[in-house]
C-alpha atoms as a PDB file:
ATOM      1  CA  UNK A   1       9.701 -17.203  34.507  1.00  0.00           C
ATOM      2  CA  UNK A   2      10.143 -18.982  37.699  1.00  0.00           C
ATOM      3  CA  UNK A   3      13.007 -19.925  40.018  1.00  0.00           C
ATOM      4  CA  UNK A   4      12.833 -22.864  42.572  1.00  0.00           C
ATOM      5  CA  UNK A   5      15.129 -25.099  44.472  1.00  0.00           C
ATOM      6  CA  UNK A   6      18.104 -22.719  42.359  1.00  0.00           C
ATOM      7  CA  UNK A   7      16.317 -23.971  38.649  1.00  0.00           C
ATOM      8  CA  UNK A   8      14.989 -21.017  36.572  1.00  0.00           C
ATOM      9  CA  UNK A   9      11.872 -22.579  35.088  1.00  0.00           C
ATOM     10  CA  UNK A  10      10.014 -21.266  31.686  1.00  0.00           C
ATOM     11  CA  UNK A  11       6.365 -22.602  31.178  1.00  0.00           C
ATOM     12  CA  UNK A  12       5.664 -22.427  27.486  1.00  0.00           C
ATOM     13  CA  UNK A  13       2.822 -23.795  27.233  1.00  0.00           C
ATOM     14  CA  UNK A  14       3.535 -26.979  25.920  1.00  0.00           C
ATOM     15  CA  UNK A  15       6.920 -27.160  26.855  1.00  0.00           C
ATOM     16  CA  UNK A  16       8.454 -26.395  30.281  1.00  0.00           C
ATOM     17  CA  UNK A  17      12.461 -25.112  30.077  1.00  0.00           C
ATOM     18  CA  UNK A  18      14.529 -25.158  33.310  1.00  0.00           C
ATOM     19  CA  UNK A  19      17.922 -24.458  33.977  1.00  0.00           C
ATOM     20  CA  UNK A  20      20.637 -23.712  36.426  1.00  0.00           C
ATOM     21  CA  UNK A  21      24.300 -23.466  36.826  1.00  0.00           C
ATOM     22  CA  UNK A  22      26.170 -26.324  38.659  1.00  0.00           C
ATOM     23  CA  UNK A  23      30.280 -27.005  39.253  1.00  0.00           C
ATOM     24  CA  UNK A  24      31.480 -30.815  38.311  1.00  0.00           C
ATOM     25  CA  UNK A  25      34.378 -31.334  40.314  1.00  0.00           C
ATOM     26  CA  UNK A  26      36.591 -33.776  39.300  1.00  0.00           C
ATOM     27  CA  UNK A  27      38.561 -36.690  40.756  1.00  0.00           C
ATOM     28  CA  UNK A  28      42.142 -35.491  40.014  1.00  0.00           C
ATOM     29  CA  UNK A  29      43.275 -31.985  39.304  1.00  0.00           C
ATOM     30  CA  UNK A  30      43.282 -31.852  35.051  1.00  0.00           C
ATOM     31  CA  UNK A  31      46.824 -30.951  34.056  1.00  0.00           C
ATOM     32  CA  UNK A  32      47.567 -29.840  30.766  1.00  0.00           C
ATOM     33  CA  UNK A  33      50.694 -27.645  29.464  1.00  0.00           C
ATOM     34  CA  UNK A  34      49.249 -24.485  29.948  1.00  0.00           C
ATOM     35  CA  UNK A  35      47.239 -25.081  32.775  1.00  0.00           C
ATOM     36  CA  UNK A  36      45.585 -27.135  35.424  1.00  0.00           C
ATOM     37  CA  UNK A  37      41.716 -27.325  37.072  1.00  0.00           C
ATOM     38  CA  UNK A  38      39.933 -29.125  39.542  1.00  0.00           C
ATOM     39  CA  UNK A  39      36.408 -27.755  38.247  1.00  0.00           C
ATOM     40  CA  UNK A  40      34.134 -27.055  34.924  1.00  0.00           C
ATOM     41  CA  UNK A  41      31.306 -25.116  34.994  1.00  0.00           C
ATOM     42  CA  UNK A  42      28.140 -26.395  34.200  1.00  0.00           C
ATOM     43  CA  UNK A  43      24.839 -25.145  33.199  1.00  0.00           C
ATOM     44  CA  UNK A  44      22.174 -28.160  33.275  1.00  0.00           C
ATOM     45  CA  UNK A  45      18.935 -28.228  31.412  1.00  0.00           C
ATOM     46  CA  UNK A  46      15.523 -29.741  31.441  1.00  0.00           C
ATOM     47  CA  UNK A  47      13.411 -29.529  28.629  1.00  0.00           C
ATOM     48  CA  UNK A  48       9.787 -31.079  29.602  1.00  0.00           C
ATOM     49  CA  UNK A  49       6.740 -31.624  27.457  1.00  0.00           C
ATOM     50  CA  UNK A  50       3.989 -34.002  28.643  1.00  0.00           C
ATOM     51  CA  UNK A  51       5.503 -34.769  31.665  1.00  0.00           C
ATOM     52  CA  UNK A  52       8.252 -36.451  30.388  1.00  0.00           C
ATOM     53  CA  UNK A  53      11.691 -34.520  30.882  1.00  0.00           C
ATOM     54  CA  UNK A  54      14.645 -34.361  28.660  1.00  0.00           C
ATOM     55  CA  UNK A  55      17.975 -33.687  30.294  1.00  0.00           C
ATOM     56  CA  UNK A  56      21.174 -31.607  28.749  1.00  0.00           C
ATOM     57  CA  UNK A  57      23.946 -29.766  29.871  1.00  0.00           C
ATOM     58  CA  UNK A  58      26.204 -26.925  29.065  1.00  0.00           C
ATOM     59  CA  UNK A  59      29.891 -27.614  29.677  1.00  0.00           C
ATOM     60  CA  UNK A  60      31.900 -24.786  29.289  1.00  0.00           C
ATOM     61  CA  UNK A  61      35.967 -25.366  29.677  1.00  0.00           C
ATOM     62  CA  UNK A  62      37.514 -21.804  30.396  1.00  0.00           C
ATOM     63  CA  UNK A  63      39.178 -21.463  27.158  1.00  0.00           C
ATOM     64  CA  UNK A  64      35.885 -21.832  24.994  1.00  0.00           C
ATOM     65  CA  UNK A  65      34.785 -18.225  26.394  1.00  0.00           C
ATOM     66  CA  UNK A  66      31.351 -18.822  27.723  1.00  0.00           C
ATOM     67  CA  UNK A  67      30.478 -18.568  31.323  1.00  0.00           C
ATOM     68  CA  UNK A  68      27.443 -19.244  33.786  1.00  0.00           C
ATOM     69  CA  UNK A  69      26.170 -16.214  33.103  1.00  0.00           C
ATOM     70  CA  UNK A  70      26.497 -16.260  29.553  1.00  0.00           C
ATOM     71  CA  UNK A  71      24.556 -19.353  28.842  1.00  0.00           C
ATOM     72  CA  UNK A  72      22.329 -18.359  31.179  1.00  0.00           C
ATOM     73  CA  UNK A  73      21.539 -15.229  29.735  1.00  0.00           C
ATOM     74  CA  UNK A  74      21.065 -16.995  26.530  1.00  0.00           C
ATOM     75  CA  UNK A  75      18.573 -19.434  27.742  1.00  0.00           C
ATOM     76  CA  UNK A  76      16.716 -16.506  29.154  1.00  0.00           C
ATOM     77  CA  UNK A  77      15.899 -15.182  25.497  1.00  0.00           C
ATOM     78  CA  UNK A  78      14.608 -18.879  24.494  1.00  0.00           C
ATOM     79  CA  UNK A  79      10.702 -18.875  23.739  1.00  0.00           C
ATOM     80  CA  UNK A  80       8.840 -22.017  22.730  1.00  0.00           C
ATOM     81  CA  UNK A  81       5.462 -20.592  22.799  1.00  0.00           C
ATOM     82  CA  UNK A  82       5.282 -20.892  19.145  1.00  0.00           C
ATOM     83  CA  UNK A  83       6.148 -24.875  18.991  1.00  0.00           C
ATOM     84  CA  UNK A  84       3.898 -26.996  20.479  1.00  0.00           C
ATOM     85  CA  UNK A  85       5.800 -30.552  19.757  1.00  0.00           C
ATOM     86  CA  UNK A  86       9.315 -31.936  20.018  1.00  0.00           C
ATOM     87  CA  UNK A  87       8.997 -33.063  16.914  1.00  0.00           C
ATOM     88  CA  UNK A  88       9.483 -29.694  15.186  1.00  0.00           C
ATOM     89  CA  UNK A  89      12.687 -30.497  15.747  1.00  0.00           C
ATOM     90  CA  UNK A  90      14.576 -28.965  12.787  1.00  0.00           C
ATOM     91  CA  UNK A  91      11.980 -25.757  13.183  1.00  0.00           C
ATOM     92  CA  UNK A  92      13.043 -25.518  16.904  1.00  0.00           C
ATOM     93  CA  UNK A  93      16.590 -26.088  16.702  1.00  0.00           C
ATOM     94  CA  UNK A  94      16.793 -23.337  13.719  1.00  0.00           C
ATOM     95  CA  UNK A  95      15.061 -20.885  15.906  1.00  0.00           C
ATOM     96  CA  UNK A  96      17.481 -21.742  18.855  1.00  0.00           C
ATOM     97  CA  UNK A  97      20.498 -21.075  16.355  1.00  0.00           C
ATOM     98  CA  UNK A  98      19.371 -17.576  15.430  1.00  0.00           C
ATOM     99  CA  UNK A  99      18.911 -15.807  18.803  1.00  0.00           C
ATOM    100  CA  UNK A 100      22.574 -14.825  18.613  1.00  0.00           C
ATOM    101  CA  UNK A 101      25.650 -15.741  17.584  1.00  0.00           C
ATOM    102  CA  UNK A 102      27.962 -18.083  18.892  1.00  0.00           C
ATOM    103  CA  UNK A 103      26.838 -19.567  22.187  1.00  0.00           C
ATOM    104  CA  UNK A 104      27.274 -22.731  21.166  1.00  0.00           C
ATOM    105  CA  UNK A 105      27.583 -24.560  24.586  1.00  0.00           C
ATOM    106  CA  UNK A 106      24.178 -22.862  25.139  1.00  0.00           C
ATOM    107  CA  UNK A 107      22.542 -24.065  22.101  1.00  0.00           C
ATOM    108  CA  UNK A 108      23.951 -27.865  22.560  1.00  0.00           C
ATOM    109  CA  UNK A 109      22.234 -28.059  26.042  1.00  0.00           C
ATOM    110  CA  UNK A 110      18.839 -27.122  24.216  1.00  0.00           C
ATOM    111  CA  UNK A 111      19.921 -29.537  21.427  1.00  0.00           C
ATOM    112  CA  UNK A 112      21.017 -32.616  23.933  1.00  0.00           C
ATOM    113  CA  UNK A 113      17.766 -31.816  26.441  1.00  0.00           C
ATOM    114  CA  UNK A 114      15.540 -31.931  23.084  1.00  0.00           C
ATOM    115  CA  UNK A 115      17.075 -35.434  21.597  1.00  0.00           C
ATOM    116  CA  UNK A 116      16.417 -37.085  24.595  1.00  0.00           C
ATOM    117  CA  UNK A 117      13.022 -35.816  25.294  1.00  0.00           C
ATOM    118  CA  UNK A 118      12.316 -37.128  21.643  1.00  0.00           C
ATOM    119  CA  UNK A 119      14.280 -40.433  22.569  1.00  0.00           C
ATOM    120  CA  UNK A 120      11.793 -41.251  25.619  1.00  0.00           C
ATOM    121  CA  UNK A 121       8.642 -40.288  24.207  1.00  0.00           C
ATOM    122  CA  UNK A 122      10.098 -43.389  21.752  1.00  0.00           C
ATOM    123  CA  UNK A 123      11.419 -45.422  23.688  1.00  0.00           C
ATOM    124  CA  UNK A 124      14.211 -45.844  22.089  1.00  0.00           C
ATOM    125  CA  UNK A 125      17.806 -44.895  22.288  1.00  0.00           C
ATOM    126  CA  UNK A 126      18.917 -42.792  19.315  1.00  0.00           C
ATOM    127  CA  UNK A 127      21.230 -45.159  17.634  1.00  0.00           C
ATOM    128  CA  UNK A 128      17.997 -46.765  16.375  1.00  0.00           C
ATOM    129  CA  UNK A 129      16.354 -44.204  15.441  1.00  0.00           C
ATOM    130  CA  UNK A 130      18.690 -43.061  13.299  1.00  0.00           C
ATOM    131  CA  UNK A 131      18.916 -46.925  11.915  1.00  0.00           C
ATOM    132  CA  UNK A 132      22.956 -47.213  13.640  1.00  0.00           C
ATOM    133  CA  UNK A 133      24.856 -50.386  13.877  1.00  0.00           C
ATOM    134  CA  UNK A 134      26.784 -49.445  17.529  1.00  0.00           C
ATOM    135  CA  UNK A 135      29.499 -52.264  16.719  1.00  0.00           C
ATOM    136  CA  UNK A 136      30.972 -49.827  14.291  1.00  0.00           C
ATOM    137  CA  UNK A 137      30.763 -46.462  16.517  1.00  0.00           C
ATOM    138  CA  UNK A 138      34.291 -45.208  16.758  1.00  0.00           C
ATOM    139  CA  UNK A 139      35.684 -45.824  19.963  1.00  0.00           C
ATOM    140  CA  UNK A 140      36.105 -42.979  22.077  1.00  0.00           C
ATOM    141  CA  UNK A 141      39.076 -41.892  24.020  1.00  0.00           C
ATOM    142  CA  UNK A 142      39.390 -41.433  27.780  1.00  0.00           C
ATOM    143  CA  UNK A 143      42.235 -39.003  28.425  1.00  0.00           C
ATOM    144  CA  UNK A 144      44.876 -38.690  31.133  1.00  0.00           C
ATOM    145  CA  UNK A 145      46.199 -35.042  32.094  1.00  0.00           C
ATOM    146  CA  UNK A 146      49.714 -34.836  33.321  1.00  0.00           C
ATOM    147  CA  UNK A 147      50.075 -35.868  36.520  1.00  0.00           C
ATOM    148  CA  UNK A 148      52.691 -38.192  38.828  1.00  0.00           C
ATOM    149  CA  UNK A 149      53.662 -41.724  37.664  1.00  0.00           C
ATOM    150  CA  UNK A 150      51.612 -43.177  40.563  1.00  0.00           C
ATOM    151  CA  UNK A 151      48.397 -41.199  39.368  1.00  0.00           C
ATOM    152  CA  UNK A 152      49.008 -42.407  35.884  1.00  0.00           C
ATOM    153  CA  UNK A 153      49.143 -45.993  36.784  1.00  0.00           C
ATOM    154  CA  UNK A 154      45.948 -45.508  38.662  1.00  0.00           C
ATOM    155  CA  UNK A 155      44.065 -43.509  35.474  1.00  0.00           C
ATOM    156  CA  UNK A 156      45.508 -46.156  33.210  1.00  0.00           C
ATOM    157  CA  UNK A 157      43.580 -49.027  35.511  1.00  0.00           C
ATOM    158  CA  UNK A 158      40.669 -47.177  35.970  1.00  0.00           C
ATOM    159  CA  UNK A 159      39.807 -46.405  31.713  1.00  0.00           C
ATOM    160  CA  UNK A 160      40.513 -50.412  31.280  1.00  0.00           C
ATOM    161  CA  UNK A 161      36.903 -50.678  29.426  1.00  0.00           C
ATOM    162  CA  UNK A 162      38.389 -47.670  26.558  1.00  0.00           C
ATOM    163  CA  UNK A 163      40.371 -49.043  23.468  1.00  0.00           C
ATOM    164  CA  UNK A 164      41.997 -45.661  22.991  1.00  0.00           C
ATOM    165  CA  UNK A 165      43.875 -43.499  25.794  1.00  0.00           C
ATOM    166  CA  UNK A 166      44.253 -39.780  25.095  1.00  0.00           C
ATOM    167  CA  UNK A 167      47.102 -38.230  26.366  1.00  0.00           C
ATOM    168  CA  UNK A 168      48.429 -34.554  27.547  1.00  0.00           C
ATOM    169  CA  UNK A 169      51.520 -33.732  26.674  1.00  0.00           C
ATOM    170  CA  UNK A 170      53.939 -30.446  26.749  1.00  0.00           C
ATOM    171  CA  UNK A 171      56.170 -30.846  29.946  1.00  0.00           C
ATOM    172  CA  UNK A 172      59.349 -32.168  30.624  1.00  0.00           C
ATOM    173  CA  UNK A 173      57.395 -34.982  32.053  1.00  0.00           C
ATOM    174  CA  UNK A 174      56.230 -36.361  28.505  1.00  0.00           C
ATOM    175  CA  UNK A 175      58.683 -39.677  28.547  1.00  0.00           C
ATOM    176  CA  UNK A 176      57.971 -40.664  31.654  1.00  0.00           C
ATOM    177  CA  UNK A 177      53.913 -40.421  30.709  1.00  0.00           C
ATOM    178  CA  UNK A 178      54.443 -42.317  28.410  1.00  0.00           C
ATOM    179  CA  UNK A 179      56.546 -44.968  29.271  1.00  0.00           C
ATOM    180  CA  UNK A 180      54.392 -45.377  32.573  1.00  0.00           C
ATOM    181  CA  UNK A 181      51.475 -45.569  30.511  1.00  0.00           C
ATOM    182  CA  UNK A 182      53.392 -48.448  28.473  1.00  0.00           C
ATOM    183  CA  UNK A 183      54.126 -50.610  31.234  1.00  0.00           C
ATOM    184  CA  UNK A 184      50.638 -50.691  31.797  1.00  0.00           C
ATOM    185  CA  UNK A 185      49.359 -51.236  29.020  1.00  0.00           C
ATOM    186  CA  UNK A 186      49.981 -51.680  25.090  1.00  0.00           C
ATOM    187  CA  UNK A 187      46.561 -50.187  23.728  1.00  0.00           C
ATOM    188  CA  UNK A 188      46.521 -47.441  21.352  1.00  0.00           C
ATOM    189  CA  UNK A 189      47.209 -43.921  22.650  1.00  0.00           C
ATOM    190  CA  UNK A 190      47.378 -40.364  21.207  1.00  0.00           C
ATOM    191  CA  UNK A 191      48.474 -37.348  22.675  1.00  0.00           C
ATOM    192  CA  UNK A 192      47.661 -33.172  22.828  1.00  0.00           C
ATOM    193  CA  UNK A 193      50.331 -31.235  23.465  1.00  0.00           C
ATOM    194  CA  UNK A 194      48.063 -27.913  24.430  1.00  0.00           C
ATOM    195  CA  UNK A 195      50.935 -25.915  22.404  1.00  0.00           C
ATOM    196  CA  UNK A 196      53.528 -27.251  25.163  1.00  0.00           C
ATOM    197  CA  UNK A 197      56.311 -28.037  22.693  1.00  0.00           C
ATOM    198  CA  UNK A 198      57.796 -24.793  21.678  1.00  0.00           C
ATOM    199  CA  UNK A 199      59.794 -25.208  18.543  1.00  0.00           C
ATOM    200  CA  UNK A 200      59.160 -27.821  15.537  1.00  0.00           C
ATOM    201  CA  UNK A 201      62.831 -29.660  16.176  1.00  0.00           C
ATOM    202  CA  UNK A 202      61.546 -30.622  19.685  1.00  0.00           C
ATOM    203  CA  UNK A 203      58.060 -31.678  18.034  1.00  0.00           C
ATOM    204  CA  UNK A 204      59.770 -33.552  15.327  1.00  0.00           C
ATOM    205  CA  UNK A 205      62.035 -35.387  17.711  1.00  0.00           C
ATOM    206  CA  UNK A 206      59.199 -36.465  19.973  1.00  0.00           C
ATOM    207  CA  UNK A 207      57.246 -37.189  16.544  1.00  0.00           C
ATOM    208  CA  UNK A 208      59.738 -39.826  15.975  1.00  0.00           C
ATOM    209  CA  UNK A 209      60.205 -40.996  20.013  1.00  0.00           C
ATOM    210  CA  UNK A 210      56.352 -41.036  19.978  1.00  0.00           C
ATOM    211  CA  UNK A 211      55.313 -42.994  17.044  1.00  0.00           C
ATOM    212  CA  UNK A 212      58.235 -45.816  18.045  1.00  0.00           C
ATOM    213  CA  UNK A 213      55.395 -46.422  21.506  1.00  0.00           C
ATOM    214  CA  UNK A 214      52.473 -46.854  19.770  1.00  0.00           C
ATOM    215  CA  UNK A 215      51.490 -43.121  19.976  1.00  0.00           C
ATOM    216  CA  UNK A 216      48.897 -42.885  16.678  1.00  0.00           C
ATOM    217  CA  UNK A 217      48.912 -39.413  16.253  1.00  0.00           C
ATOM    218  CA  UNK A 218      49.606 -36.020  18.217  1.00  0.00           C
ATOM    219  CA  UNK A 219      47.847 -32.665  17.990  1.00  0.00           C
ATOM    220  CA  UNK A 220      48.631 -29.405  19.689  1.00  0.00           C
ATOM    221  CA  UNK A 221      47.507 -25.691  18.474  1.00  0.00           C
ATOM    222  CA  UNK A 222      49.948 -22.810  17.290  1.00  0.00           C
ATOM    223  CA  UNK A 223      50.407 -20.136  20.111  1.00  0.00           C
ATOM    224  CA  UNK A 224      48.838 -17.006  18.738  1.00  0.00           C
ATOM    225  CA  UNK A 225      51.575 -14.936  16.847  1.00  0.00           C
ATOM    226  CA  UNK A 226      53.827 -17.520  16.829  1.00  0.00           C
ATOM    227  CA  UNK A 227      54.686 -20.395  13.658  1.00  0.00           C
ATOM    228  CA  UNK A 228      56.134 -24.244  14.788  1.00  0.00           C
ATOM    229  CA  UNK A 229      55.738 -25.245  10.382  1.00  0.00           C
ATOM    230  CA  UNK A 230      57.295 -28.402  10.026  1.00  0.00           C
ATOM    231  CA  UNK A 231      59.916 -29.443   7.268  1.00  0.00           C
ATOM    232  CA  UNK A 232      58.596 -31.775   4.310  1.00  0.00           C
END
């Protein structure tokens, strides 16, 4: 094991594994109920094998409960000595899986880095390799954390190319959200309430307010040790 320009690198033989933490900072500071962030730690990944290079990434949002330092440490036990082509890739992935428990955010940068190290060697982008028609992908989300009407209006303009706009919710700032976001535009939103609401008469009254503006659906987890059931 190496470590140059910051990247640990692992020579295997015929695969190379490299790796090193990194901070994405973002554009606005993420708002959600509970909390807000300017930053998520990263650990990026390169998985190489005949000189071609396979990138992936482990994202790690604070309340997942990895770290830096735990993905690193992970990686650090990986050995690909005994695999000698990305093609092994159910064989390689299984061993991956086994070191230890959890770490998933570890294992998906391994995962990501090998798909598309197997995806250049072909060529091809994966959709077709796995025979996809990309016209019926479901459309993914692009979601706007709390944040000032003027911000909104601005996030709302810049995700013009999504069909779906996620939403957070939980503050007494949810109506406005919304009905900036619905002067803007009329797509399809939902919204995660990141266990803001605090009783089920407040979530079943902004079930109903929701749902009349085009909301879709709403999600939000339980506190620990606490119970928001709602009536049938």
């Amino acid at each position: 094991m190496s470590i140059h320009s910051d990247w640990i690198t692992k020579d295997f033989g015929a695969f190379k594994l490299r790796y090193k933490p990194y901070t994405l900072e973002m554009r606005y500071v993420f708002t959600v109920a509970s909390f807000s962030r300017t930053t998520t730690p990263v650990v990026l990944t390169q998985l190489e094998y005949d000189g071609i290079i396979g990138y992936g990434e482990a994202s790690m949002p604070p309340y997942l409960g990895e770290s830096q330092e735990s993905v690193i440490n992970f990686l650090n036990k990986i050995d690909l000595s005994g695999f000698n082509s990305p093609f092994q890739t159910e064989e390689l992935l299984a061993y991956v899986d086994q070191i230890s428990a959890k770490n998933t955010a570890a294992k998906a940068s391994v995962d990501i880095a090998l798909h598309d190290l197997i995806g250049k060697i072909l060529g091809q982008p994966f959709y077709k390799i796995w025979g996809l028609n990309p016209a019926l992908i479901p459309s993914t989300s692009y979601t706007i954390g709390i944040d000032t009407e003027e911000v909104i209006r601005k996030k709302v303009m810049e995700a013009d190319q999504f069909k779906i706009l996620k939403v957070k919710l939980g503050l007494e700032t949810d109506k406005m959200i919304i009905d900036t976001i619905r002067q803007c535009t009329d797509r399809p939103l939902c919204a995660d309430v990141n266990q803001g609401w605090k009783t089920k008469e407040q979530a079943l009254e902004m079930s109903h307010w929701l749902a009349e503006r085009g909301v879709v659906f709403w999600n939000s987890r339980c506190q620990k040790n606490r119970s928001m059931i709602m009536p049938g």
